[in-house]
PDB file of N, CA and C in Angstrom:
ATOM      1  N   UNK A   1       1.950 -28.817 -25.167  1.00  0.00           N
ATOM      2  CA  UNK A   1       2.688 -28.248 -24.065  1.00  0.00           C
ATOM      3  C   UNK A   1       1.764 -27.453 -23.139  1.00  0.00           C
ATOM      4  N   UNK A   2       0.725 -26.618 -23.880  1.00  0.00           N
ATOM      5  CA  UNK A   2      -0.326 -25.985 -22.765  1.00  0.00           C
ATOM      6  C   UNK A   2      -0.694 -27.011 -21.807  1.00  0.00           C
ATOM      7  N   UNK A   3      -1.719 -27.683 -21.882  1.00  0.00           N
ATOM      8  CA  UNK A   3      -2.150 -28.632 -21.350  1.00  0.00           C
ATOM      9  C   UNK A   3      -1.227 -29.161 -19.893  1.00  0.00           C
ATOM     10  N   UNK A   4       0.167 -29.748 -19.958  1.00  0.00           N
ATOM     11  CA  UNK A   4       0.929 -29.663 -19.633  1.00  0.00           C
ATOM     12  C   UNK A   4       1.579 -28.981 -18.278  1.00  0.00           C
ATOM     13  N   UNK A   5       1.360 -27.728 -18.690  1.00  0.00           N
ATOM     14  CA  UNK A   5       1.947 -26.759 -18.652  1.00  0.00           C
ATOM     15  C   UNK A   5       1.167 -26.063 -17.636  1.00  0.00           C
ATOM     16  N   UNK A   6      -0.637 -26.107 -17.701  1.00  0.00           N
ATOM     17  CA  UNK A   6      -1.120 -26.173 -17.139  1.00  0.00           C
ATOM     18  C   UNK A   6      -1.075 -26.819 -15.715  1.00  0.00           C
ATOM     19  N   UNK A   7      -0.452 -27.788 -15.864  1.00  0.00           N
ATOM     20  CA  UNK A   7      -0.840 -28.351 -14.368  1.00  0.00           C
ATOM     21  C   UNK A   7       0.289 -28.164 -13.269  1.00  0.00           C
ATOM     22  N   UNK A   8       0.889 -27.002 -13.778  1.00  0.00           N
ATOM     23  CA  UNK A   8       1.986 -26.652 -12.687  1.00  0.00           C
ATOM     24  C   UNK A   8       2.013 -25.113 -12.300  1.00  0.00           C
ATOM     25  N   UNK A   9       2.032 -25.892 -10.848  1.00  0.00           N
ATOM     26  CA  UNK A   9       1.320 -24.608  -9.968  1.00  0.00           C
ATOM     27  C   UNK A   9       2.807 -23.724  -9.344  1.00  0.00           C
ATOM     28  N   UNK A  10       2.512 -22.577 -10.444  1.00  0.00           N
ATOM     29  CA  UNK A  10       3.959 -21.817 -10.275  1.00  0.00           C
ATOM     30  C   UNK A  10       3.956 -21.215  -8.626  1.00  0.00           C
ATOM     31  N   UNK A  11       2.870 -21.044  -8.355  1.00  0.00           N
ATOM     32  CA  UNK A  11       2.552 -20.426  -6.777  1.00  0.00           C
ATOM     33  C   UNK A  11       3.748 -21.180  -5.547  1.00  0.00           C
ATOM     34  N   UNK A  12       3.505 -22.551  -5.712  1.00  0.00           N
ATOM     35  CA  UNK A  12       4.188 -22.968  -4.866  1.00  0.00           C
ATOM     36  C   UNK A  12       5.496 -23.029  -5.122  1.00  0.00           C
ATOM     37  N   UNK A  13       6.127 -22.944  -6.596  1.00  0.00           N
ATOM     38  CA  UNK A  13       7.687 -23.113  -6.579  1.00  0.00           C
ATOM     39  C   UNK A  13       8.689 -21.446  -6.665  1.00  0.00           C
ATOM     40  N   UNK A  14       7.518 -20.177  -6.815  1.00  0.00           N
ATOM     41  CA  UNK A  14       8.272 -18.992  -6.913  1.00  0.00           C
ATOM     42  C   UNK A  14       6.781 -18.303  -6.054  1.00  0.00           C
ATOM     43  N   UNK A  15       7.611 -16.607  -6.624  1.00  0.00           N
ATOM     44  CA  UNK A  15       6.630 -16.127  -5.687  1.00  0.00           C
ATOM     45  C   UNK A  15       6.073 -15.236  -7.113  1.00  0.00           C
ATOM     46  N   UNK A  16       4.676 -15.629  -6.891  1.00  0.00           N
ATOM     47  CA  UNK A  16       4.007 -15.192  -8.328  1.00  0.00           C
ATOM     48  C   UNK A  16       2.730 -14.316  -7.586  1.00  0.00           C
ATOM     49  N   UNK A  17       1.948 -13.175  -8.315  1.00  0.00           N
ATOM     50  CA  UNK A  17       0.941 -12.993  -7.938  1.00  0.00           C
ATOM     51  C   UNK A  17      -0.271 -13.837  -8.483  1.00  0.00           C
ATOM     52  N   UNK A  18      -1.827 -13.620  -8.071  1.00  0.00           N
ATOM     53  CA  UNK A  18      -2.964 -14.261  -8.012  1.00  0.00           C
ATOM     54  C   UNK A  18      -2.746 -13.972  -9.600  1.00  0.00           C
ATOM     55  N   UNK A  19      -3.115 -15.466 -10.213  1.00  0.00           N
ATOM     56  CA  UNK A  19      -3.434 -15.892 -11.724  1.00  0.00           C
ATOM     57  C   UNK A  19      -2.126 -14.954 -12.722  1.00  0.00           C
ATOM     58  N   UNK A  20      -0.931 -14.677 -12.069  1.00  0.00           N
ATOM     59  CA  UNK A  20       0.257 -14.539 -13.072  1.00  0.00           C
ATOM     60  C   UNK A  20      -0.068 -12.464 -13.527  1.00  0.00           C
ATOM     61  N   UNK A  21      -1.180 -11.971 -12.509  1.00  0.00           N
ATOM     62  CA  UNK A  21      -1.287 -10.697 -12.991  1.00  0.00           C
ATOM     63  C   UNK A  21      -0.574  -9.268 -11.838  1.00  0.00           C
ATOM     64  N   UNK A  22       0.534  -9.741 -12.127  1.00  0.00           N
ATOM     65  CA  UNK A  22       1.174  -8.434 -11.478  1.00  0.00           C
ATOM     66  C   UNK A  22       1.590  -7.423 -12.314  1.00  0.00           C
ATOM     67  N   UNK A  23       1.128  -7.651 -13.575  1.00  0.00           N
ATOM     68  CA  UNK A  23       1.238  -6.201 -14.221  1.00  0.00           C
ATOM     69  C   UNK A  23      -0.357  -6.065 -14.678  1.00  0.00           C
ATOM     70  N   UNK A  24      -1.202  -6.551 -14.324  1.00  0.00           N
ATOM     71  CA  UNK A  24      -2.452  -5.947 -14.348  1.00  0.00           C
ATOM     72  C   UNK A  24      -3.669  -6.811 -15.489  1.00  0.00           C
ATOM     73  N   UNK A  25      -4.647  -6.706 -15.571  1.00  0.00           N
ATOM     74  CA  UNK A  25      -5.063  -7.435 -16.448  1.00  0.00           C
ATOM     75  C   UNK A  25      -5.454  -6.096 -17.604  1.00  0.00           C
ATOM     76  N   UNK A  26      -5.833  -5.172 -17.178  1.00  0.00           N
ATOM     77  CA  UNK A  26      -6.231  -4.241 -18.024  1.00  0.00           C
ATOM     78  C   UNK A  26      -5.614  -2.568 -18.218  1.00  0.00           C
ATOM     79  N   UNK A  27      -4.912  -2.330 -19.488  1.00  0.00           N
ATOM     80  CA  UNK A  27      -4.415  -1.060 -19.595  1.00  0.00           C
ATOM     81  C   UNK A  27      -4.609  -0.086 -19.051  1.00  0.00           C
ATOM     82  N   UNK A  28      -5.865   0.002 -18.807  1.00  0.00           N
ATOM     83  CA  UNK A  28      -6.453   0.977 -18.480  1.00  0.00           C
ATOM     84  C   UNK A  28      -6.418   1.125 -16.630  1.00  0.00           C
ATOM     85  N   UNK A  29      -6.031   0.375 -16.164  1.00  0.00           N
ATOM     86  CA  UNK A  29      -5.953  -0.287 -14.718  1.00  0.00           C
ATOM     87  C   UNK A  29      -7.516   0.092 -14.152  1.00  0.00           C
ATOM     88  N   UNK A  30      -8.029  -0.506 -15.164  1.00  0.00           N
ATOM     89  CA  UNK A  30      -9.985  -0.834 -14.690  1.00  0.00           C
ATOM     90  C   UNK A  30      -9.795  -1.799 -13.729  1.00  0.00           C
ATOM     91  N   UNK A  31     -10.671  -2.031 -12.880  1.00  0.00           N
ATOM     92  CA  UNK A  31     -11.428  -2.739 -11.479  1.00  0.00           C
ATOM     93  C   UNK A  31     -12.080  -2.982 -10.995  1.00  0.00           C
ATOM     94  N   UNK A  32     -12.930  -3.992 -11.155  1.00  0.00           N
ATOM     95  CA  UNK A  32     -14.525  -4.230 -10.973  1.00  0.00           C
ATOM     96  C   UNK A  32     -14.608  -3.860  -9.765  1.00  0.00           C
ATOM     97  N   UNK A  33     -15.902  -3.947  -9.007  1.00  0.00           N
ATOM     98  CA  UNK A  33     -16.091  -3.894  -7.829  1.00  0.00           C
ATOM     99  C   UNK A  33     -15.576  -4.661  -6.985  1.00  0.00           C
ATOM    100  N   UNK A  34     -15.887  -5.686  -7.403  1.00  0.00           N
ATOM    101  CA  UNK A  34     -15.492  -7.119  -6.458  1.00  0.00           C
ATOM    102  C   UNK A  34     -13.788  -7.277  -6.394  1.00  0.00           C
ATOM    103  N   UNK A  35     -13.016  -6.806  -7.338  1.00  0.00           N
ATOM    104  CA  UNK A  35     -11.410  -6.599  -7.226  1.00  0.00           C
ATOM    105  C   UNK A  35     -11.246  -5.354  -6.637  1.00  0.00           C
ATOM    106  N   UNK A  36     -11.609  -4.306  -6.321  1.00  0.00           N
ATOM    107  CA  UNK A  36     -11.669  -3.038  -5.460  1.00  0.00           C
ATOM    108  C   UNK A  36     -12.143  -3.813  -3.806  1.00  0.00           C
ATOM    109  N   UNK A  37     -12.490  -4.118  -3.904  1.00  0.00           N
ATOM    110  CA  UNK A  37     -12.891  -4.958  -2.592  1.00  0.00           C
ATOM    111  C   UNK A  37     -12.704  -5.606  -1.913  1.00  0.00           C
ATOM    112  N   UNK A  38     -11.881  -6.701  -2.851  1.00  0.00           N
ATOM    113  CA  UNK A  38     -10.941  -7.576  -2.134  1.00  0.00           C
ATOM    114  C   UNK A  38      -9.335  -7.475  -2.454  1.00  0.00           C
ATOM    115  N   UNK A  39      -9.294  -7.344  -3.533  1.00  0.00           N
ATOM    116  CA  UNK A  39      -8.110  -6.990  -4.350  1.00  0.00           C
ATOM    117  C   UNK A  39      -7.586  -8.159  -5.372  1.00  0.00           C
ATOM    118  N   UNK A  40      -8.739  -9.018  -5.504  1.00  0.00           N
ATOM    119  CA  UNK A  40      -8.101 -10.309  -6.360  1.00  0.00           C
ATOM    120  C   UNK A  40      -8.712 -10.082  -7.629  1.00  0.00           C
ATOM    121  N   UNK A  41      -8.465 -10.689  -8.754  1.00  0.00           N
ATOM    122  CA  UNK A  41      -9.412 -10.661 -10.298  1.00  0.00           C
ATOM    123  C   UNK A  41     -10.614 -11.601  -9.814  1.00  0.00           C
ATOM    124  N   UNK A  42     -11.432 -11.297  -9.969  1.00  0.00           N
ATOM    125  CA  UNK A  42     -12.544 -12.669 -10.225  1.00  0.00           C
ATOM    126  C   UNK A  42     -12.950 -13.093 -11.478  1.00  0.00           C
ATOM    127  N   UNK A  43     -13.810 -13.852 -11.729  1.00  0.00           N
ATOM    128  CA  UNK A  43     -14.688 -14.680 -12.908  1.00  0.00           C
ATOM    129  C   UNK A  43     -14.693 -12.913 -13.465  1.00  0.00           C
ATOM    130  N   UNK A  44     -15.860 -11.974 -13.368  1.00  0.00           N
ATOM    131  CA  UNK A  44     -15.678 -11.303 -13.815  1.00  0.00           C
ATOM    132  C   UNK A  44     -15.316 -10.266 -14.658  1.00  0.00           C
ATOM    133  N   UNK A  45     -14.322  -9.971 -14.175  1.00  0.00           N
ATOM    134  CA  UNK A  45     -13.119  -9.706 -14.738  1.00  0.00           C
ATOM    135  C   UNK A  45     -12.807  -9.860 -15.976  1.00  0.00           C
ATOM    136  N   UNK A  46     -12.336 -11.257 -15.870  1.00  0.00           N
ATOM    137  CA  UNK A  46     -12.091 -11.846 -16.717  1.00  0.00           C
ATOM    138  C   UNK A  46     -13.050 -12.006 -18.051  1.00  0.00           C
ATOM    139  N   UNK A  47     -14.152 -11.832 -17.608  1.00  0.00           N
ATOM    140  CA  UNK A  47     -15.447 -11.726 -18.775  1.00  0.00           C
ATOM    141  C   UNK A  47     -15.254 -10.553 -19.361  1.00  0.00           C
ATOM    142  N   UNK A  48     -15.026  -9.204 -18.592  1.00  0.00           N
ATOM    143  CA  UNK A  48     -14.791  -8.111 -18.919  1.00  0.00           C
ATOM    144  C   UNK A  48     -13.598  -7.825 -19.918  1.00  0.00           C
ATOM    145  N   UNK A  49     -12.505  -8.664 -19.601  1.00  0.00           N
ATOM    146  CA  UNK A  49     -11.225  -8.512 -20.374  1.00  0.00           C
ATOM    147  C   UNK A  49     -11.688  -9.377 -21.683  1.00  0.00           C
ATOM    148  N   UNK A  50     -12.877  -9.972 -21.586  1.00  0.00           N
ATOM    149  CA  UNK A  50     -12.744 -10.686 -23.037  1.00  0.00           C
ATOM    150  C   UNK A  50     -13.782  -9.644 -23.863  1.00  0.00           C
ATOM    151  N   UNK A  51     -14.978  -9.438 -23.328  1.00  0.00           N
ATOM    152  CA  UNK A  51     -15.677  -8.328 -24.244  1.00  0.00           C
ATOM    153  C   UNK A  51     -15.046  -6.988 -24.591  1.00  0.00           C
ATOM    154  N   UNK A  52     -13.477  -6.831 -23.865  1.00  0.00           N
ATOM    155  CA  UNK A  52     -12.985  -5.610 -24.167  1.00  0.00           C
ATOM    156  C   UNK A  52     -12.051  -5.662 -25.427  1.00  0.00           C
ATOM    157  N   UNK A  53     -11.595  -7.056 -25.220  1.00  0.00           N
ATOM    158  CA  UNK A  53     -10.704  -7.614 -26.692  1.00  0.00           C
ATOM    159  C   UNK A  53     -12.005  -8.246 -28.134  1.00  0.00           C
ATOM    160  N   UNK A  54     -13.681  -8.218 -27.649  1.00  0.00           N
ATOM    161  CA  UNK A  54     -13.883  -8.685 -28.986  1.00  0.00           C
ATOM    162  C   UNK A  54     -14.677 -10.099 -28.500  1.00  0.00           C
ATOM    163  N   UNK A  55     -14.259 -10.527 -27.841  1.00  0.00           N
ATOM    164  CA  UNK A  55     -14.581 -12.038 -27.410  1.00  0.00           C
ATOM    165  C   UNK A  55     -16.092 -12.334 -27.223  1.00  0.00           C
ATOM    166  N   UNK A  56     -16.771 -13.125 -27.457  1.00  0.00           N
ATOM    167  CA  UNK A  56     -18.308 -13.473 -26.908  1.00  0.00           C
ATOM    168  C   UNK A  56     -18.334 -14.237 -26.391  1.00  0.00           C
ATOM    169  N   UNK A  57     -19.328 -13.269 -25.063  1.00  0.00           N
ATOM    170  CA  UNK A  57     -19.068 -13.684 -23.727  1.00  0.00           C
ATOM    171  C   UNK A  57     -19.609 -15.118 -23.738  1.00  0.00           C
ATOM    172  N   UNK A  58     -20.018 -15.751 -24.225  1.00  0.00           N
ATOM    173  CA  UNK A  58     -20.529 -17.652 -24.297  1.00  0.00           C
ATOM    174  C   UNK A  58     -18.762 -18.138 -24.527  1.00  0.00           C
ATOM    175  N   UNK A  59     -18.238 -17.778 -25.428  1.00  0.00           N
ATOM    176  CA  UNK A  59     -16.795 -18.133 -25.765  1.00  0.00           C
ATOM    177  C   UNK A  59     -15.793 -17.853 -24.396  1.00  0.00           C
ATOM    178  N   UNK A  60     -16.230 -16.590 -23.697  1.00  0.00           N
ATOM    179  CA  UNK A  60     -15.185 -16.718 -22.409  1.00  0.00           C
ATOM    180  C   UNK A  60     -15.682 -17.251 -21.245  1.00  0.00           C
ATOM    181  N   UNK A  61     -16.749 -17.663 -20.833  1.00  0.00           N
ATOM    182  CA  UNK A  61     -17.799 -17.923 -19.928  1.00  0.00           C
ATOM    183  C   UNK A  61     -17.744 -19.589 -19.843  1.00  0.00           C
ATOM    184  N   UNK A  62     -17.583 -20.087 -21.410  1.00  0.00           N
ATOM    185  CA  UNK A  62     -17.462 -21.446 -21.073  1.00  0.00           C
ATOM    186  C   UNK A  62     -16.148 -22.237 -20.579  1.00  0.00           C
ATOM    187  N   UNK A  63     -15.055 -21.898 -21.264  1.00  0.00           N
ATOM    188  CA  UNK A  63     -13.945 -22.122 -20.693  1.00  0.00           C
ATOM    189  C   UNK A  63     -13.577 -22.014 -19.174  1.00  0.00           C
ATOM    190  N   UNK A  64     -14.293 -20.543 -18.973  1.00  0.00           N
ATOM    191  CA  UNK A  64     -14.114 -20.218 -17.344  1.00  0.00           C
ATOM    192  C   UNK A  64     -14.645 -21.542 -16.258  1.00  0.00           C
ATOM    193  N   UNK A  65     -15.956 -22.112 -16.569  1.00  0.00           N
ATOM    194  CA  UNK A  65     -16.754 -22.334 -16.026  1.00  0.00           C
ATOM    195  C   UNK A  65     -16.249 -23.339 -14.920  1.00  0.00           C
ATOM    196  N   UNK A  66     -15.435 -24.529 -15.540  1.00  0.00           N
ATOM    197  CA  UNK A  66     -14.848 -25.977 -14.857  1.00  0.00           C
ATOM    198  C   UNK A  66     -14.428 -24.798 -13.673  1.00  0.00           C
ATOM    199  N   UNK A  67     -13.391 -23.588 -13.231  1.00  0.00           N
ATOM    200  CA  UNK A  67     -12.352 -23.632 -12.428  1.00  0.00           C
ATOM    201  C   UNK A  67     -13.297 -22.218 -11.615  1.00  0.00           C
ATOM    202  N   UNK A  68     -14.609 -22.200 -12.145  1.00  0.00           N
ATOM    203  CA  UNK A  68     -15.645 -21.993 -10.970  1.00  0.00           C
ATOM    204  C   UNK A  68     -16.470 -23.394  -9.527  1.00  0.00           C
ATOM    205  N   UNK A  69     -16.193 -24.175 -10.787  1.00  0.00           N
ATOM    206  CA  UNK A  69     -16.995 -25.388  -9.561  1.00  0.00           C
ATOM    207  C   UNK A  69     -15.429 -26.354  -8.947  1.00  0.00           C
ATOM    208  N   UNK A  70     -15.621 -26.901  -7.496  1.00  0.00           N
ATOM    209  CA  UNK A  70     -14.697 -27.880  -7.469  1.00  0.00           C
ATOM    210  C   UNK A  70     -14.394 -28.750  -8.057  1.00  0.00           C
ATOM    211  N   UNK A  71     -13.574 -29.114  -8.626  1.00  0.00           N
ATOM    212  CA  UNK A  71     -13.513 -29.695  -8.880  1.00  0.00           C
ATOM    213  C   UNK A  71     -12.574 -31.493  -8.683  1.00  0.00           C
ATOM    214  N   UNK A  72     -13.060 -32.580  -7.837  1.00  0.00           N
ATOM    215  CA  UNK A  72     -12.694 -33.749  -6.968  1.00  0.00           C
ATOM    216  C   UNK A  72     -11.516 -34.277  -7.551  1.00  0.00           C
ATOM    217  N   UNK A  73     -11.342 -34.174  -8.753  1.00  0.00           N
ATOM    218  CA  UNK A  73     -10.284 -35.001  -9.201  1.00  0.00           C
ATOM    219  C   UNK A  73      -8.947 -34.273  -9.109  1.00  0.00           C
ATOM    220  N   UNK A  74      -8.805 -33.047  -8.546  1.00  0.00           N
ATOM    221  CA  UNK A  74      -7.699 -32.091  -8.531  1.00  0.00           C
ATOM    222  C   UNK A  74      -7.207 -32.596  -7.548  1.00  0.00           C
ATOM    223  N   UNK A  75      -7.855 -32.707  -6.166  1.00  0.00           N
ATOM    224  CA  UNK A  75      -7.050 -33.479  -4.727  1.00  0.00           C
ATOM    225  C   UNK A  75      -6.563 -34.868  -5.233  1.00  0.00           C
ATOM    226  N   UNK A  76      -7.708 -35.618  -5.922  1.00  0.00           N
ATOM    227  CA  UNK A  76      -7.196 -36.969  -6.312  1.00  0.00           C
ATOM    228  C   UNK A  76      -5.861 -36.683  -6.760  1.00  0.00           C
ATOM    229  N   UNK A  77      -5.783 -35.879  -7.866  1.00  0.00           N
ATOM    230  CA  UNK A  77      -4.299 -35.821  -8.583  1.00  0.00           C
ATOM    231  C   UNK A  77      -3.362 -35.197  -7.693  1.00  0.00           C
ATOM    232  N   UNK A  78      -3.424 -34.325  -6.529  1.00  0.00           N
ATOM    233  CA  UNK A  78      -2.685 -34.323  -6.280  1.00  0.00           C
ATOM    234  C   UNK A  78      -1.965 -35.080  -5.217  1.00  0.00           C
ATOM    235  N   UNK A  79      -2.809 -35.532  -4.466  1.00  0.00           N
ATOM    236  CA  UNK A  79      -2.414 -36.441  -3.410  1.00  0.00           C
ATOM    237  C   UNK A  79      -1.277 -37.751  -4.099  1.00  0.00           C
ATOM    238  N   UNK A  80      -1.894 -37.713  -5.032  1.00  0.00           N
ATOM    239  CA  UNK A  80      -1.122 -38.916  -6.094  1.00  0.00           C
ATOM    240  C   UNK A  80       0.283 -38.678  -6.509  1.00  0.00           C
ATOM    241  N   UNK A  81       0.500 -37.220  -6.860  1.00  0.00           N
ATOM    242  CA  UNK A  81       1.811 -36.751  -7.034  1.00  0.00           C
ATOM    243  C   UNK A  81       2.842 -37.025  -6.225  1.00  0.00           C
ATOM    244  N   UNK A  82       3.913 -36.614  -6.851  1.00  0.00           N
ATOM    245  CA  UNK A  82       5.430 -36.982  -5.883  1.00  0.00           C
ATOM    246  C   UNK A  82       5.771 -35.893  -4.723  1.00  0.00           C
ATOM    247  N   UNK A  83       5.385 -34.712  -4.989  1.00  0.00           N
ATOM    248  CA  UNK A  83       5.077 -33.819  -4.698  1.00  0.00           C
ATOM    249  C   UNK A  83       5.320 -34.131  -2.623  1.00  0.00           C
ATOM    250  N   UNK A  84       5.943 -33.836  -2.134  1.00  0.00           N
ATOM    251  CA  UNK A  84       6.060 -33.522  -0.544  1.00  0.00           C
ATOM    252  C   UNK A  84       4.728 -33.371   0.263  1.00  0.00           C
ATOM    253  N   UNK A  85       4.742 -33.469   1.656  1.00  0.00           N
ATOM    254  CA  UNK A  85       3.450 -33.642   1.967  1.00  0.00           C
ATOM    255  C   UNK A  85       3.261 -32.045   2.388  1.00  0.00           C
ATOM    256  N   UNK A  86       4.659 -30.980   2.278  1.00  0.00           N
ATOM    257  CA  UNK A  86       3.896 -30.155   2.721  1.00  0.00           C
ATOM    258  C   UNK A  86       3.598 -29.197   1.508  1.00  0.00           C
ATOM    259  N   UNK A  87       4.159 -29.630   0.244  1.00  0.00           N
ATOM    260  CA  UNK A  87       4.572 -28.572  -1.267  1.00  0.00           C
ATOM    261  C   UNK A  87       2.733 -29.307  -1.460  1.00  0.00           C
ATOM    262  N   UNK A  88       2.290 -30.439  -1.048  1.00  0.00           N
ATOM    263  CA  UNK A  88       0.434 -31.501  -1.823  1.00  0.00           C
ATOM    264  C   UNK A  88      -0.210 -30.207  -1.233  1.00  0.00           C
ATOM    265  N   UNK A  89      -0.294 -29.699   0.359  1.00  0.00           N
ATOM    266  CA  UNK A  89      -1.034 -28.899   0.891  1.00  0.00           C
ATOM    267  C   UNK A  89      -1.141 -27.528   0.430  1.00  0.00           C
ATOM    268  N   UNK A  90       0.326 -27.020   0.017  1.00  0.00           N
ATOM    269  CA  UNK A  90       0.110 -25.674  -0.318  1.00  0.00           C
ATOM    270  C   UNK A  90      -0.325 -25.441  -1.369  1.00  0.00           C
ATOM    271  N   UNK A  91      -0.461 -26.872  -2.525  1.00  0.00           N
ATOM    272  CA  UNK A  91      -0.958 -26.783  -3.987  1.00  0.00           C
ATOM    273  C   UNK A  91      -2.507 -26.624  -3.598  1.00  0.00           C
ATOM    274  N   UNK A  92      -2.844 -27.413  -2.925  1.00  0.00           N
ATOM    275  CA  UNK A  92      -4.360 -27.526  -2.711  1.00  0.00           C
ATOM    276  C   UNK A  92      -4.581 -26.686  -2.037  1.00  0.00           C
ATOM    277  N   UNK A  93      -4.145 -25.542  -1.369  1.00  0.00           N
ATOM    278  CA  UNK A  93      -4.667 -24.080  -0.266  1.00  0.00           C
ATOM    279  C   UNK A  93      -4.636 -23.601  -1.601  1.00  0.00           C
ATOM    280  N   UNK A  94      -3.599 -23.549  -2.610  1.00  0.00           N
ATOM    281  CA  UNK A  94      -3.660 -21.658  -4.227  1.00  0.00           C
ATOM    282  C   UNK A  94      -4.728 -22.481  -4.969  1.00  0.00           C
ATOM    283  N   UNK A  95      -5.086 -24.030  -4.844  1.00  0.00           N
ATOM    284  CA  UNK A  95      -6.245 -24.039  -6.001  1.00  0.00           C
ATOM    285  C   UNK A  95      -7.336 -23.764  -5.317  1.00  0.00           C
ATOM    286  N   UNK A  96      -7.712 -23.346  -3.868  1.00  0.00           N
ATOM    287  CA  UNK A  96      -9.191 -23.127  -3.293  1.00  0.00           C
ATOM    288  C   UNK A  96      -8.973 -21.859  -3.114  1.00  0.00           C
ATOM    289  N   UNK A  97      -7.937 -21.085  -2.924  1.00  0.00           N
ATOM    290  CA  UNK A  97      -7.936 -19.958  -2.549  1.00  0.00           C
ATOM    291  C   UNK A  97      -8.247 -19.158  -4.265  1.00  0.00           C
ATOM    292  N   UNK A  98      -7.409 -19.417  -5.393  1.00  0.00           N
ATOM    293  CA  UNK A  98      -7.762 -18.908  -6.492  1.00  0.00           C
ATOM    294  C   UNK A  98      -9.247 -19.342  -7.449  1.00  0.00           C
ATOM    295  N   UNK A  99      -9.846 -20.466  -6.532  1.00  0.00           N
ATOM    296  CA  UNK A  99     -11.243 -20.936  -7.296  1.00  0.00           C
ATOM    297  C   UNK A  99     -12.087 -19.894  -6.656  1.00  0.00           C
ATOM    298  N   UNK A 100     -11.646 -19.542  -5.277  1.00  0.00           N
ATOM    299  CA  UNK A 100     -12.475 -18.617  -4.622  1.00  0.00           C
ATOM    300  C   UNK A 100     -12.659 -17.132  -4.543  1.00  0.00           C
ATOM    301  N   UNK A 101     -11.609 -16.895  -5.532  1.00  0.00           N
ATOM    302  CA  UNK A 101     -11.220 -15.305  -5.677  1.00  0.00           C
ATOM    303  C   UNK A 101     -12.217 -15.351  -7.130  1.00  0.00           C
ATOM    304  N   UNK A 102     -12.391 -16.404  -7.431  1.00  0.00           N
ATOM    305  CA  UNK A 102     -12.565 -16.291  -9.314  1.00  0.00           C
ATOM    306  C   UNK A 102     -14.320 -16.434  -8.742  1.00  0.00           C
ATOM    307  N   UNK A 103     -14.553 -16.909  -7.831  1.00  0.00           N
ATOM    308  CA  UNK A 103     -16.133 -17.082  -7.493  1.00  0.00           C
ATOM    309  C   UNK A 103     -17.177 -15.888  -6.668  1.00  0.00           C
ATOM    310  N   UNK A 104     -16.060 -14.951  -6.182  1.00  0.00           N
ATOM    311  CA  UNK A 104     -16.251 -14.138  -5.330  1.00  0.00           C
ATOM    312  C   UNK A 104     -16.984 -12.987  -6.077  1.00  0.00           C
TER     313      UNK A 104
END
């Protein structure tokens, strides 16, 4: 079901914040620089939230890595979908806009 589950982009069917974190990623309401700055989570971050739970950083770093680079087959898939021509565009604006918050 992850997998799945994954490939649906809640952005376009409700109104969600950047990567599902409107209650924050960290208790402590820590903030890297680069999220003080712009106001989005980046790659970062996210590295940070894993060495704070325990995680090694090779273990969170690799997973991250694919949804740092473009990746071509995402337009392929979506253009392919049933998906409306204007619901294809707004999927493909939250996956460049959130690859780019995560790269920033």
């Amino acid at each position: 079901m992850s997998r799945a589950y994954d490939l649906v982009n809640t952005r376009i069917h409700g109104d969600d914040t950047d990567f599902a974190l409107s209650k924050k990623l960290f208790a402590d309401d820590y903030q890297s620089a680069g999220w003080k700055k712009s106001g989005h989570a980046s790659a970062t971050d996210f590295l940070e939230f894993g060495k704070r739970i325990g995680v090694v950083e090779s273990r969170c770093s690799k997973p991250l890595a694919p949804f740092l680079e473009r990746q071509a087959l995402v337009e392929s898939l979506i253009n392919q979908s049933f998906l409306d021509a204007g619901s294809k565009g707004a999927y493909f604006l939250h996956y460049n806009t959130n690859r780019n918050y995560l790269i920033a």
